[in-house]
C-alpha atoms as a PDB file:
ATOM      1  CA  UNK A   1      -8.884 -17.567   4.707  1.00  0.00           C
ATOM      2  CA  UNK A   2      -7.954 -14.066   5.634  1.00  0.00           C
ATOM      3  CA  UNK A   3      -6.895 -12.305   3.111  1.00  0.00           C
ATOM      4  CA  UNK A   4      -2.850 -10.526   3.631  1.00  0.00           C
ATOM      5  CA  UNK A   5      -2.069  -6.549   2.957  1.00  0.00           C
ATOM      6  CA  UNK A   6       1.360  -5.550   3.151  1.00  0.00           C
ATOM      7  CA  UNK A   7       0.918  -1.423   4.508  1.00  0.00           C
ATOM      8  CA  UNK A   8       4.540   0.628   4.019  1.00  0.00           C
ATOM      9  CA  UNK A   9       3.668   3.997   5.404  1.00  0.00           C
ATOM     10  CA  UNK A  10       6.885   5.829   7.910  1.00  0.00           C
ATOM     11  CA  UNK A  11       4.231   7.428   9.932  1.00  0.00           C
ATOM     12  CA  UNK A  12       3.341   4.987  12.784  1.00  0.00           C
ATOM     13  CA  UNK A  13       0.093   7.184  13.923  1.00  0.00           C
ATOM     14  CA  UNK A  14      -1.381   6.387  10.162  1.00  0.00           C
ATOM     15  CA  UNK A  15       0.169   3.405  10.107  1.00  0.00           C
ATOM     16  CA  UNK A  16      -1.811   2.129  13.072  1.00  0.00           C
ATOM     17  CA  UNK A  17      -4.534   3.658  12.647  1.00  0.00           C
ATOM     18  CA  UNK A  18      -4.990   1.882   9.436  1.00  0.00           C
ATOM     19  CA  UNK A  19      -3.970  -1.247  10.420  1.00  0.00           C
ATOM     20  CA  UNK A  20      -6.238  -1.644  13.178  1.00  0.00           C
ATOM     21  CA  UNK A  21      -9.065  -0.696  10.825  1.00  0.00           C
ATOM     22  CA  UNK A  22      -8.102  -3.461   8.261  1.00  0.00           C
ATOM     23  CA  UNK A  23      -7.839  -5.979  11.384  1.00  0.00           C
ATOM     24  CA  UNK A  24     -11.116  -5.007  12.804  1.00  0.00           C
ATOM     25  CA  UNK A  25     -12.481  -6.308   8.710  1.00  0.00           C
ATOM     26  CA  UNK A  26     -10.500  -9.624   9.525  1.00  0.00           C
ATOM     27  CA  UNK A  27      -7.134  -8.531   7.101  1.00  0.00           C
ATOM     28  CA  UNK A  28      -4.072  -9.899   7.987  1.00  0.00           C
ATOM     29  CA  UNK A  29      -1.983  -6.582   8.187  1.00  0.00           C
ATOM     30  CA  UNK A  30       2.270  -6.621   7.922  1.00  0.00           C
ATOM     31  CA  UNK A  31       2.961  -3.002   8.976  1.00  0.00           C
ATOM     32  CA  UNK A  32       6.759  -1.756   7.541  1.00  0.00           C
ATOM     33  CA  UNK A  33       7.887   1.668   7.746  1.00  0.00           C
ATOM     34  CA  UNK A  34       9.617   1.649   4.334  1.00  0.00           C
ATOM     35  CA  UNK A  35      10.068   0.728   0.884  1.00  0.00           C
ATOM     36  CA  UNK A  36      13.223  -1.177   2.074  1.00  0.00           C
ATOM     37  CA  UNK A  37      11.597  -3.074   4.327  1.00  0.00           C
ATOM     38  CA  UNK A  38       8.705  -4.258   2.339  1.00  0.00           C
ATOM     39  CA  UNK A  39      11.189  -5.637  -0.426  1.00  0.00           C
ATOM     40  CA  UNK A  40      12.739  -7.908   2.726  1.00  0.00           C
ATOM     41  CA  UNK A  41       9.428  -9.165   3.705  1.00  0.00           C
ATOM     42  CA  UNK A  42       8.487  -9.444   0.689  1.00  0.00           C
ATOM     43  CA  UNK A  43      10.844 -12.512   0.556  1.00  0.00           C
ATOM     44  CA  UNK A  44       9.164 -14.107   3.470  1.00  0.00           C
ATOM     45  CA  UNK A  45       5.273 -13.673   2.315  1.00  0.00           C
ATOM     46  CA  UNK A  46       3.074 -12.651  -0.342  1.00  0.00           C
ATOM     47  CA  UNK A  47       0.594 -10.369   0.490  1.00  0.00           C
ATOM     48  CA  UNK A  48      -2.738  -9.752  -1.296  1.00  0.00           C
ATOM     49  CA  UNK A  49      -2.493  -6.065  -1.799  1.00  0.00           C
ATOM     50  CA  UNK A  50      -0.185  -3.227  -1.025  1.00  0.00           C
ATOM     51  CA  UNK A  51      -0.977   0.208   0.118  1.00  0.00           C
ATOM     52  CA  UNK A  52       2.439   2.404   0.356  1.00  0.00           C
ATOM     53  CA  UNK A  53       2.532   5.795   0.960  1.00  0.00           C
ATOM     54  CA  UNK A  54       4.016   7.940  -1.395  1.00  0.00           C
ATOM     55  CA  UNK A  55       6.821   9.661   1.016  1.00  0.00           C
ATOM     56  CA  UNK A  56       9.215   7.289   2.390  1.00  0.00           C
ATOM     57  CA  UNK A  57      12.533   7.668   3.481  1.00  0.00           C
ATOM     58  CA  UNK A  58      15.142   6.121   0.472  1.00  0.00           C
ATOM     59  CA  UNK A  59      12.793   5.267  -1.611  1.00  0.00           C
ATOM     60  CA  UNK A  60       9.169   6.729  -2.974  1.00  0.00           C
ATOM     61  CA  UNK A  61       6.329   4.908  -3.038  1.00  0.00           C
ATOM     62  CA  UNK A  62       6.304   5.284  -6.629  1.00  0.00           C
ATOM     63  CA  UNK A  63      10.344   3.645  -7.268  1.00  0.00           C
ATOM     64  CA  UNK A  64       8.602   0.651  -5.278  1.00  0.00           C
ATOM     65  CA  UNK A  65       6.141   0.271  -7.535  1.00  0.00           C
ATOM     66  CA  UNK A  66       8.518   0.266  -9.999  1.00  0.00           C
ATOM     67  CA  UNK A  67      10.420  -1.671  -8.635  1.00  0.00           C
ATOM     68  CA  UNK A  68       7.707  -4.580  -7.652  1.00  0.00           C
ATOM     69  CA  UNK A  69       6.672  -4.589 -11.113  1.00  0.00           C
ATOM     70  CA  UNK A  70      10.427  -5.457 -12.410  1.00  0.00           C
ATOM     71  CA  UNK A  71       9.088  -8.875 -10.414  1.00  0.00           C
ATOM     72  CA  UNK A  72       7.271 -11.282 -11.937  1.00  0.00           C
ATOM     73  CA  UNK A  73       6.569 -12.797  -8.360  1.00  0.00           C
ATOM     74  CA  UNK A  74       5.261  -9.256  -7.395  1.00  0.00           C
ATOM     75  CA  UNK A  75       4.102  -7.341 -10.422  1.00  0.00           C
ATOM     76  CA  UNK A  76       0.706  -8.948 -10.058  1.00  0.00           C
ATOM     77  CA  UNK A  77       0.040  -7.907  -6.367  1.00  0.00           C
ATOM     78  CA  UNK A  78      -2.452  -4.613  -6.391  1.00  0.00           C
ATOM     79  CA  UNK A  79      -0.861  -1.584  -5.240  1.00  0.00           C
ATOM     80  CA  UNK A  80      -2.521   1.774  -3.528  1.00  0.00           C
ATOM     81  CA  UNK A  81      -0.445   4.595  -3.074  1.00  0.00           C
ATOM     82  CA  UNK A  82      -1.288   7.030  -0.652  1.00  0.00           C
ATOM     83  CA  UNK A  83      -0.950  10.879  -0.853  1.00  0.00           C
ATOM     84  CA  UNK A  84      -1.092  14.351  -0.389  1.00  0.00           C
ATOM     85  CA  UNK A  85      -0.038  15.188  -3.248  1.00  0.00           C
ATOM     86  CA  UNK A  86      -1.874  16.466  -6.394  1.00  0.00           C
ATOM     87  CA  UNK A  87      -2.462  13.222  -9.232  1.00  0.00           C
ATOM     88  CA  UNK A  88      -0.849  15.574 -11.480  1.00  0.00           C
ATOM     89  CA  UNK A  89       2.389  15.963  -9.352  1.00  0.00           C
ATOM     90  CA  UNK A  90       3.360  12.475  -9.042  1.00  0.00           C
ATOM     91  CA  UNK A  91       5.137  10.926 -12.002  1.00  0.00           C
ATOM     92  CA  UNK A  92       5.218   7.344 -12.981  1.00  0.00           C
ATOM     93  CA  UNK A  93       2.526   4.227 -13.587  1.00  0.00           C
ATOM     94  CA  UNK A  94       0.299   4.390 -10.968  1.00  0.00           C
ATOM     95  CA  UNK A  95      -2.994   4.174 -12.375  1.00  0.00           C
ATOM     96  CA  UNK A  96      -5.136   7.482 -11.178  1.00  0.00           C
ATOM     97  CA  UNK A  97      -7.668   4.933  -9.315  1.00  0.00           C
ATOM     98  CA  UNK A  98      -4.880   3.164  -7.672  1.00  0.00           C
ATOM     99  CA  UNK A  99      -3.781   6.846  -5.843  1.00  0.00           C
ATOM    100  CA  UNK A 100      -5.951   7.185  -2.654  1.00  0.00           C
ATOM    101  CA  UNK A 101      -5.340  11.246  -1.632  1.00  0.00           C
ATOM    102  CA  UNK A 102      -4.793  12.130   1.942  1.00  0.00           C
ATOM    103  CA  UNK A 103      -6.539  12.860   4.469  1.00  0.00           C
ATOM    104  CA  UNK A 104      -9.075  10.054   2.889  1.00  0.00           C
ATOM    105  CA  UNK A 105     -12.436   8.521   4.544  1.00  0.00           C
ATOM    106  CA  UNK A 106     -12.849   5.180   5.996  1.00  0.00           C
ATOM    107  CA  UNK A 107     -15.568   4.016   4.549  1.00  0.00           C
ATOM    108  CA  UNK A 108     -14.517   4.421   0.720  1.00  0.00           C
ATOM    109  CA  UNK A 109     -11.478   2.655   1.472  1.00  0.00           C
ATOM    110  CA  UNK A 110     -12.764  -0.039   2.683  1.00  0.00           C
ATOM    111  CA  UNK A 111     -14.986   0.093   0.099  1.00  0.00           C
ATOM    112  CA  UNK A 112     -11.886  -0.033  -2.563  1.00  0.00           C
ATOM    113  CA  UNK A 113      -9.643  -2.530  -0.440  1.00  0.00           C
ATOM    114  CA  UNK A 114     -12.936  -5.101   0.047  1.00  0.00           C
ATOM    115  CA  UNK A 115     -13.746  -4.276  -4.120  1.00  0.00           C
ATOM    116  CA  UNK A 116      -9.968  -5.216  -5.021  1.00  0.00           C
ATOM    117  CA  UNK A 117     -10.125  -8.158  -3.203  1.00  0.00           C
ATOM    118  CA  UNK A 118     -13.021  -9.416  -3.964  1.00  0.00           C
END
């Protein structure tokens, strides 16, 4: 069975982009454009494995986190966040290997998607 990755990213060129990729590897992709939405859908289905970009409108990427690991139902989902930013700029428990920096290479992550999932 497919496996299910929730991506929460508010730009829809990225957003595509990415989710194309992970559907041409055979992931079922749910594509939100913020934090807000994810928590709704989040009610509906599961997923797998979260990537979230860091910059969202309402809420960061980082609060979401936060806030998924207040869940029991959600804290053990894997989470990516992705960035611009510097590691040393962003504040809160995201694990340094669980930041992906942007602009970031296909091939390593799909290496580190296919690795967590595994």
């Amino acid at each position: 069975m497919s496996k299910k990755i929730l991506l929460v990213d508010d730009d829809p060129e990225l957003a595509d982009g990415v989710g194309e990729i992970l559907r041409h590897y055979s992931y079922l992709v749910e594509t939100v454009s913020s934090a807000e939405e994810a928590l709704q859908l989040l009610n509906n289905c599961v997923p797998d494995l979260i990537v979230c970009d860091y910059h969202l409108d309402g809420m960061t990427g980082v609060a979401f986190a936060d806030a998924l690991q207040q869940e029991e139902r959600f804290a053990h989902i894997p989470f990516f966040l992705l960035t611009g930013m510097a590691r040393s700029d962003i504040r809160g428990d995201i694990a340094p290997e669980r930041i992906i920096k942007k602009p970031f290479e296909i091939e390593p992550f799909l290496n580190t998607i296919l690795q967590e999932l595994s």
